[in-house]
Protein backbone atom coordinates (compact mmCIF):
# COMPACT_ATOMS: atom_id res chain seq x y z
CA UNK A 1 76.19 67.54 35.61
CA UNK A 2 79.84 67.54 35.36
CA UNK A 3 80.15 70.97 35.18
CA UNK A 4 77.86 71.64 38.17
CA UNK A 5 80.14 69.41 40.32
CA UNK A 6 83.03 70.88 39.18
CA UNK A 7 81.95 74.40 40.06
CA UNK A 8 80.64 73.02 43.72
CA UNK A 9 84.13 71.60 44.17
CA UNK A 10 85.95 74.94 43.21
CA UNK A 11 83.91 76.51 45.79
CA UNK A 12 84.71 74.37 48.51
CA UNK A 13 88.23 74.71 48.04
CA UNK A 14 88.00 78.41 47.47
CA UNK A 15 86.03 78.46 51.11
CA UNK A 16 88.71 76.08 52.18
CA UNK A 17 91.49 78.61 51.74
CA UNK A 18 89.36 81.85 52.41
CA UNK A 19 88.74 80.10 55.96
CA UNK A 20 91.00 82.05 58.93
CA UNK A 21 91.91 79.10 60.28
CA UNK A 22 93.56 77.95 56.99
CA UNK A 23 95.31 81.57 56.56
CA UNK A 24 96.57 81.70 59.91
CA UNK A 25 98.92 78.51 59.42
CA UNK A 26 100.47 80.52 56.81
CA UNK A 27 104.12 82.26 57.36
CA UNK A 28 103.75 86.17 57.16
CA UNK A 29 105.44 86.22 53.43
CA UNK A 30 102.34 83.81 52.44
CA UNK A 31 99.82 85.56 54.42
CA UNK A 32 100.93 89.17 52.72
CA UNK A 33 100.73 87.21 49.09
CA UNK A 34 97.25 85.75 50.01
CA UNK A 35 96.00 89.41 51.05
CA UNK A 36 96.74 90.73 47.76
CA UNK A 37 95.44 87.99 45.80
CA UNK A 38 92.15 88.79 47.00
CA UNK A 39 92.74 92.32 46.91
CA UNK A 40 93.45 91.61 43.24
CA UNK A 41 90.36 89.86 42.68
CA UNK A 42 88.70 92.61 44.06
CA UNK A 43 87.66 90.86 47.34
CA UNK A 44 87.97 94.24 49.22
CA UNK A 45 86.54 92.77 52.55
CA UNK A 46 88.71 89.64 53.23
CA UNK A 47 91.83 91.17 52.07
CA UNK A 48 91.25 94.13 54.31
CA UNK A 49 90.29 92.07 57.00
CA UNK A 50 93.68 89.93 56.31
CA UNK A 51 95.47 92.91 56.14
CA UNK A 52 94.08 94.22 59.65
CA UNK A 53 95.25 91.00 60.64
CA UNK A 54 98.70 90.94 59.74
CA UNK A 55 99.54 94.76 60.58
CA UNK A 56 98.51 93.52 64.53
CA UNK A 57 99.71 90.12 64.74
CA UNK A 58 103.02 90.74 67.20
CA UNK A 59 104.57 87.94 64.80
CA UNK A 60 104.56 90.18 61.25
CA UNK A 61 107.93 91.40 60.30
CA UNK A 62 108.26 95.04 59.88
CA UNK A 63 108.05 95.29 56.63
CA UNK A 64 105.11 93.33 56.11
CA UNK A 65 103.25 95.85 58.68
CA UNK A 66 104.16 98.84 57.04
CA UNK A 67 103.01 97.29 53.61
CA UNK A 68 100.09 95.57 55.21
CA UNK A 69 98.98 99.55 57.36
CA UNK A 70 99.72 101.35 53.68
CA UNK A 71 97.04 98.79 51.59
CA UNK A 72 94.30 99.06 54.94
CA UNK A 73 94.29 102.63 53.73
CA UNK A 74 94.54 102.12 50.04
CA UNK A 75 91.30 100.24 50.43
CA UNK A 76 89.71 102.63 52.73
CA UNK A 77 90.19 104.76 50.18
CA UNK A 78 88.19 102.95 46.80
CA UNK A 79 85.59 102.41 49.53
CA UNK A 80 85.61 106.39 49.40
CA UNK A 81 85.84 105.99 53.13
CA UNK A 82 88.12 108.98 53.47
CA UNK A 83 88.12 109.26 57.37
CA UNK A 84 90.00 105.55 57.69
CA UNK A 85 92.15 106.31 54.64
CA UNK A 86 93.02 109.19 56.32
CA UNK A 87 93.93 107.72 59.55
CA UNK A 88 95.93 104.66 58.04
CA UNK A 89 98.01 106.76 56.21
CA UNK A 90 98.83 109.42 58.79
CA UNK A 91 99.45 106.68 61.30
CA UNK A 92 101.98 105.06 57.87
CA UNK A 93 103.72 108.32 57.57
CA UNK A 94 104.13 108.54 61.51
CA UNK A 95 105.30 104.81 61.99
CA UNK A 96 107.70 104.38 58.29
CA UNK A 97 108.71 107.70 57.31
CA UNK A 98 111.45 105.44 55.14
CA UNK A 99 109.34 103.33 53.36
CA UNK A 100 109.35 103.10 50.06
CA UNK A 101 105.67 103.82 49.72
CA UNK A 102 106.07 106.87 51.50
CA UNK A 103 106.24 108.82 48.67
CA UNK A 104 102.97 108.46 47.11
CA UNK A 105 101.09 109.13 50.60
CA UNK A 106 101.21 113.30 49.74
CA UNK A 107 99.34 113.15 46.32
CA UNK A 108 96.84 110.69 47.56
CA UNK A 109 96.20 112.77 50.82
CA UNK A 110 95.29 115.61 48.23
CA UNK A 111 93.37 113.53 45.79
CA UNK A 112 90.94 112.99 49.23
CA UNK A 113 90.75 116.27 50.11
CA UNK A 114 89.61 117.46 46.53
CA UNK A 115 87.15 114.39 47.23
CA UNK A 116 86.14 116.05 50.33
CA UNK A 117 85.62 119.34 49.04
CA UNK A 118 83.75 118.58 46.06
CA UNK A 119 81.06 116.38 48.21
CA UNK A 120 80.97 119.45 50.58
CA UNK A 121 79.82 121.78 47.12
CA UNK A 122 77.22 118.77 46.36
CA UNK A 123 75.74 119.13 49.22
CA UNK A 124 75.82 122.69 49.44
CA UNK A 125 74.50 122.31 46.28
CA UNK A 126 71.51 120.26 47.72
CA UNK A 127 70.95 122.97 50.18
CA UNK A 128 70.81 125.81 47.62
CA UNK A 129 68.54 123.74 45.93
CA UNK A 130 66.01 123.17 48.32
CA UNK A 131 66.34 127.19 49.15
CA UNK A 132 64.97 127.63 45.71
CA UNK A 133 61.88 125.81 45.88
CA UNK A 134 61.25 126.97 49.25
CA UNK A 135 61.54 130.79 47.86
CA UNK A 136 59.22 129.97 44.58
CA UNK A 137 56.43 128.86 47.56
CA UNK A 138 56.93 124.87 46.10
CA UNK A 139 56.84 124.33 50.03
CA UNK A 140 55.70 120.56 49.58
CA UNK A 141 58.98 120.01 47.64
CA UNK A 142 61.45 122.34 49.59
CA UNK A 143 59.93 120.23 52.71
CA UNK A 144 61.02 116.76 51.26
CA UNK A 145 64.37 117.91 50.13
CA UNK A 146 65.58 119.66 53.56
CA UNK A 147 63.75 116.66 55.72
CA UNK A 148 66.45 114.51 52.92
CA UNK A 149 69.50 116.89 53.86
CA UNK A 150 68.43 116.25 57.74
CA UNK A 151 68.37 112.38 57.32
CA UNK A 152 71.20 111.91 55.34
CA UNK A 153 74.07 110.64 57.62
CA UNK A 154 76.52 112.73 55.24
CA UNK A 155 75.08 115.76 56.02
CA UNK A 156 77.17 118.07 58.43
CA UNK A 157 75.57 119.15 61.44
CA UNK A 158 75.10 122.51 60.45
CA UNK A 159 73.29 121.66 56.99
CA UNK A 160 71.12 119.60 59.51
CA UNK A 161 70.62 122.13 61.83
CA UNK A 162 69.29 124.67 58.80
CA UNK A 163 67.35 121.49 57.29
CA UNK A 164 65.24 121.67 60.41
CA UNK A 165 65.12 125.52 60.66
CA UNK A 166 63.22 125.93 57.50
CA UNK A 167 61.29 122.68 57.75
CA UNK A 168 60.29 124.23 60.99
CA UNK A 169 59.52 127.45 59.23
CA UNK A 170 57.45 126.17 56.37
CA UNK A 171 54.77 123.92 58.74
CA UNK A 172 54.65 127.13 61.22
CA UNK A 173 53.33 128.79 58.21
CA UNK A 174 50.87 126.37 56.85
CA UNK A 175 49.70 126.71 60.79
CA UNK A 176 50.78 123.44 62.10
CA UNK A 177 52.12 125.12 65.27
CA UNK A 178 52.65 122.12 67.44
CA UNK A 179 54.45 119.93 64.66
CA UNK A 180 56.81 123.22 64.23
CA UNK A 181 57.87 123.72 67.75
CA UNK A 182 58.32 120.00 67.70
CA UNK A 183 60.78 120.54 65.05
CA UNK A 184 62.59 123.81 66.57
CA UNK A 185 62.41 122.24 70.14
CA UNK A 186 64.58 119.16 68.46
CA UNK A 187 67.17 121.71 66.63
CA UNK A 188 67.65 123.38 69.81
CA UNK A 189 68.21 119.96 71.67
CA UNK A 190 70.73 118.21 68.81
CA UNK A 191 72.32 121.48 67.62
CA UNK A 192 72.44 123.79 70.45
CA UNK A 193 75.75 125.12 69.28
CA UNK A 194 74.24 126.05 65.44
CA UNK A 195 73.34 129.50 64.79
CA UNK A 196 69.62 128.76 63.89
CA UNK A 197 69.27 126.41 67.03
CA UNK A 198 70.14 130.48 68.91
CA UNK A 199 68.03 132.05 66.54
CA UNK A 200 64.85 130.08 67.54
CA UNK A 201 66.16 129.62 71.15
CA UNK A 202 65.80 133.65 71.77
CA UNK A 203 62.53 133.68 70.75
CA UNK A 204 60.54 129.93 71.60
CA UNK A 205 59.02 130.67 74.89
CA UNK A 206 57.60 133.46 73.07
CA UNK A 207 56.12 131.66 69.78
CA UNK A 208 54.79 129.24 71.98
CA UNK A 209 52.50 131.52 73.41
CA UNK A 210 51.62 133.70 70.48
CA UNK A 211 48.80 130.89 69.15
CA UNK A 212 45.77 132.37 70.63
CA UNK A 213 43.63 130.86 67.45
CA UNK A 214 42.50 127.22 66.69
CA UNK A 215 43.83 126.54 62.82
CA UNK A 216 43.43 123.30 61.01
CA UNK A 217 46.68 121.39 60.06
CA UNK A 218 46.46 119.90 56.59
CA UNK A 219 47.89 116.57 57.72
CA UNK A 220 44.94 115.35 59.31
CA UNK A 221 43.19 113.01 57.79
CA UNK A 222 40.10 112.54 55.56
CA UNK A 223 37.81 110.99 57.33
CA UNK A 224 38.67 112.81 60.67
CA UNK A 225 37.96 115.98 58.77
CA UNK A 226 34.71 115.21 58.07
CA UNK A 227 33.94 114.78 61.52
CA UNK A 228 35.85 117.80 62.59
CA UNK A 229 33.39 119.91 60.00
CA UNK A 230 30.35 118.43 61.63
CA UNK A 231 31.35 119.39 64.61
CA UNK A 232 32.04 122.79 63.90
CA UNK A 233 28.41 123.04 62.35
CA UNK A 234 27.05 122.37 66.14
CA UNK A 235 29.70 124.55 67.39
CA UNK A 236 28.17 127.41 65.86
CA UNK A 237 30.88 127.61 63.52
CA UNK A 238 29.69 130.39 60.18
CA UNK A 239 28.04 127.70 57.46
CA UNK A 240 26.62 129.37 53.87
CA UNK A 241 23.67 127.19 55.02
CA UNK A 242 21.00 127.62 57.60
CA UNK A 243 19.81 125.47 59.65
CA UNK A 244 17.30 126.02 62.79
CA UNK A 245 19.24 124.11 65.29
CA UNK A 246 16.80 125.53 68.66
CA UNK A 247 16.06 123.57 71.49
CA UNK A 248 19.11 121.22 70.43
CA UNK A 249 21.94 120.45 72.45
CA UNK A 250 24.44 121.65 70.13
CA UNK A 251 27.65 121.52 72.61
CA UNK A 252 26.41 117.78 72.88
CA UNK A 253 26.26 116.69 69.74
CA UNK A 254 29.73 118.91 68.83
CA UNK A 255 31.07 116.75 71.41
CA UNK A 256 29.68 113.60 69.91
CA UNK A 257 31.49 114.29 66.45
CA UNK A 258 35.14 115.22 68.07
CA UNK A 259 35.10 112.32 70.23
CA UNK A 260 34.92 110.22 67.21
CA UNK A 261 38.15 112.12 66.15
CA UNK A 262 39.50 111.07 69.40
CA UNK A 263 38.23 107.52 69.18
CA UNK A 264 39.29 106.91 65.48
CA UNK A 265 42.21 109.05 65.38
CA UNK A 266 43.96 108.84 68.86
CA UNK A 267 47.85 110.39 69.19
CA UNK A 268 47.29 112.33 65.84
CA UNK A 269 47.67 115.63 64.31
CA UNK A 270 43.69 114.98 63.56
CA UNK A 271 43.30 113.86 67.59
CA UNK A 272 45.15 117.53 68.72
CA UNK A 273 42.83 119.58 66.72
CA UNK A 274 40.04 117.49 67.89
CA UNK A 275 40.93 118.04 71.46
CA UNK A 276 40.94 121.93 70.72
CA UNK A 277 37.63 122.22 69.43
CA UNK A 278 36.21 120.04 71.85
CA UNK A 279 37.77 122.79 74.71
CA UNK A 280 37.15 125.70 72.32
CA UNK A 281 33.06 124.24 72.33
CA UNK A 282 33.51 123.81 75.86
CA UNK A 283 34.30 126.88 77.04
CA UNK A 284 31.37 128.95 75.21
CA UNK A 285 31.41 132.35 73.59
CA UNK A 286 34.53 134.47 74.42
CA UNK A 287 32.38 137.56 72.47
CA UNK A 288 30.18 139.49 74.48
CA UNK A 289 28.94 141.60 71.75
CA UNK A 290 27.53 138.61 69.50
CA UNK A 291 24.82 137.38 68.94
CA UNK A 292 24.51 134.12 68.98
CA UNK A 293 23.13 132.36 72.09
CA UNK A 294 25.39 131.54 75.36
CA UNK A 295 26.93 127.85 75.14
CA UNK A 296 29.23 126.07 77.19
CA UNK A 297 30.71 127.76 80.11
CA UNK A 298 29.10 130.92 79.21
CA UNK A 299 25.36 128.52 79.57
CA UNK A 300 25.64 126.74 82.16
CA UNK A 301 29.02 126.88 84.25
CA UNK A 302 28.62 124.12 86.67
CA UNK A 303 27.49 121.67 84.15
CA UNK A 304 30.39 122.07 81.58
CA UNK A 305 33.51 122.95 83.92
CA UNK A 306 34.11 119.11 85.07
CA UNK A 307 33.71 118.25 81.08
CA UNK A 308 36.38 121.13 80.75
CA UNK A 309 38.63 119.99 83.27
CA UNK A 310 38.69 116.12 82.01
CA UNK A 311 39.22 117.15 78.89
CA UNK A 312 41.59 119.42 79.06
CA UNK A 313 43.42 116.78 81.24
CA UNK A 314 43.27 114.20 78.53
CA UNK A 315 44.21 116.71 75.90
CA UNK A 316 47.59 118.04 78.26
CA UNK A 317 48.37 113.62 78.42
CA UNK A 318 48.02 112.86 74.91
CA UNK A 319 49.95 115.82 73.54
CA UNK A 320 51.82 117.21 76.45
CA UNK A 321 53.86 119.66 74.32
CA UNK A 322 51.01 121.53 72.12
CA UNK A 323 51.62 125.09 71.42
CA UNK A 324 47.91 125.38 72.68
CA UNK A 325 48.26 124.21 76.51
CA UNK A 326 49.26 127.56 77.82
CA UNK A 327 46.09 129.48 76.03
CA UNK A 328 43.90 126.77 77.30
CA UNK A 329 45.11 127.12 80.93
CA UNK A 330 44.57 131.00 80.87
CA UNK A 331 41.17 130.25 79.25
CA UNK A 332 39.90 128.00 82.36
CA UNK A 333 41.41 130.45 84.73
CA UNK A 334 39.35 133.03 83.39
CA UNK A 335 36.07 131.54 83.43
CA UNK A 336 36.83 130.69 87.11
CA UNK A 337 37.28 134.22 87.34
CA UNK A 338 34.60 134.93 85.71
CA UNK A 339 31.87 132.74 88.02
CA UNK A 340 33.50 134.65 90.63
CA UNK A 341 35.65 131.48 92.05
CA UNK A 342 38.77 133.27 92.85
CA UNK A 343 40.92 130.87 94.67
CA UNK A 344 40.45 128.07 91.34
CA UNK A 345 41.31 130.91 89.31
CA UNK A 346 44.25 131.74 91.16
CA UNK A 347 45.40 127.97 91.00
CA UNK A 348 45.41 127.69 87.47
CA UNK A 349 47.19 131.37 87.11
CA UNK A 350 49.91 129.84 89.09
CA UNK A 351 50.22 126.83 87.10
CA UNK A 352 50.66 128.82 83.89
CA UNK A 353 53.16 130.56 85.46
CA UNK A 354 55.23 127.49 86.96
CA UNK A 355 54.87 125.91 83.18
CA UNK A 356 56.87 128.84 81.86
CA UNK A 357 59.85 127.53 83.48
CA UNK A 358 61.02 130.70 84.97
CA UNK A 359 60.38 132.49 81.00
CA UNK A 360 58.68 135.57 80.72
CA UNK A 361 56.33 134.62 77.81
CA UNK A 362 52.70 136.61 76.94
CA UNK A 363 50.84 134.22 79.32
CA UNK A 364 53.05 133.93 81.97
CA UNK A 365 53.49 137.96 82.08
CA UNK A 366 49.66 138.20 81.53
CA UNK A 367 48.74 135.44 84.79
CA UNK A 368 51.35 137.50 86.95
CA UNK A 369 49.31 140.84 85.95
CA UNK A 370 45.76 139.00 86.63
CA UNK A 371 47.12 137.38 89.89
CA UNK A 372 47.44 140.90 90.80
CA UNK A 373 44.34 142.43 89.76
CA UNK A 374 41.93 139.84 90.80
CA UNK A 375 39.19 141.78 90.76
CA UNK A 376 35.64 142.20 89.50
């Protein structure tokens, strides 16, 4: 018990004496000698903030500035916080080029930038690192480590801007389009200046428009899966199985399964692909030369193009910046064409055009030469 109260009472006089208002009634020679105390006693916080407070208090004699400016940086330093150590003791050198403690500013300047170097060759290190499992194919793992390089607030803006490259890179090629111009449109926004952020610049407009297939991104989930595959089966999608499906209404009941997507799954990766095969069902056959029976558009245009229409709608809402918007747009343009309703397809060859943003890319080029040539 009496070693309980003797430990609360240490406390409150160690509070007591730690308070500001107690230090402050202090003269400067006491205030400098209570700074280092807790410095020695390795209480890093309040001595630095005592010895903030001394180097600007109008009141502190010269010498107790200079003293009070060289420890700011000396702990600024063991807190490896190089950029403050480095502006305390430039701003010393400047102020006191007599001091005493002048001297041993030079060799601790170097000390920090061997520091600085060496963390730049870890992290370059990091970076190599993550090249090598993205060259063996260990995508999954070179992923992780360059999305860590791109969140780490140590990283340099360029080791960012190449994090997001590649991470970029590897979900293009697992066919998650819309997730990788996600990526490349935020490299080119943060990083402009970087060389990959020019790299990818040069050529967006034009990835953007090269998807002119529906792909599955492996991020979607489980369950939404499942539906997606039983809506393919209606969609006339190739099965190893057979089943007569005649006198069905197979668009229907491919609708019926993707809206489920959409219900379960909204503002996901599983929702986008979802919204695709829902148009893709939509819009019918694009094959003349097949053989299965017309669906969709190619069935029955009146019936399906307000279904088209809302959807796409909903589908340009929810994800405004899929890679897929400009293919879809050229697709309902064409089967306005198609049915012979010129002036709708003219519309929507116009607003493929305007969402190019003044960039030739294969769709806009390709509505310009159809605006020209509409003809049957």
């Amino acid at each position: 018990m009496k070693k309980t109260l003797i430990i609360i009472v240490f406390f409150m006089i160690f509070n007591l004496i730690y308070s500001s208002e107690f230090f402050y009634k202090l003269n400067s020679t006491d205030q400098m000698d209570f700074a280092i105390d807790l410095y020695n006693h390795g209480f890093l916080d309040g001595a630095l903030e005592h010895f903030i407070a001394i180097y600007n208090n109008e009141r502190t004699p010269k010498e107790y500035k200079a003293e009070a400016l060289y420890m700011m940086g000396e702990i600024s330093y063991e807190r490896k916080d190089f950029g403050n150590a480095i502006a305390d003791w430039t701003n010393f050198k400047q102020k006191y080029p007599d001091h005493k403690l002048i001297k041993t500013i030079p060799d601790r300047l170097e000390i920090i930038k061997k520091a600085i170097i060496k963390e730049k060759s870890n992290k370059v290190s990091a970076l190599e690192i993550a090249n090598d499992y993205y060259r063996h194919n260990l995508n999954d793992i070179a992923k992780e480590k360059f999305l860590s390089i791109y969140h780490n607030p140590e990283s340099s803006d360029d080791e960012k801007a190449k994090a997001l490259y590649i991470v970029g890179q590897i979900i293009f090629e697992k066919g998650d389009y819309s997730l990788a111009l996600e990526d490349w449109e935020l490299l080119i926004t943060k990083f402009p200046d970087s060389e990959y952020a020019k790299q990818i610049a040069k050529i967006y407009s034009q990835i953007s428009d090269i998807v002119t297939f529906d792909s599955d991104s492996n991020s979607i989930s489980l369950i939404a899966r499942a539906y997606l595959q039983n809506g393919d089966f209606w969609s006339n999608a190739d099965r190893e199985f057979t089943i007569d499906s005649s006198w069905m209404p197979s668009v229907e009941i491919a609708l019926k399964w993707y809206d489920k997507v959409l219900k379960e799954f909204p503002n996901t990766s599983s929702a986008e692909v979802a919204y695709r095969r829902k148009l893709f069902s939509l819009l019918g056959s694009s094959n003349p030369d097949d053989n299965q029976k017309a669906f969709g558009l190619k069935e029955n245009f009146k019936k399906y193009i307000p279904v088209v229409l809302k959807t796409f709608s909903a589908f340009e809402k929810d994800f405004p910046k899929s890679a897929y918007m400009q293919g879809f747009r050229y697709q309902i343009a064409q089967a306005y064409w198609a049915e012979g309703y010129t002036r709708s397809s003219r519309i929507w060859l116009k607003k493929i055009i305007s969402c190019g943003n003044g960039k030739e890319t294969f769709y806009t080029e390709t509505a310009k030469a159809r605006l020209k040539n509409l003809k049957f």
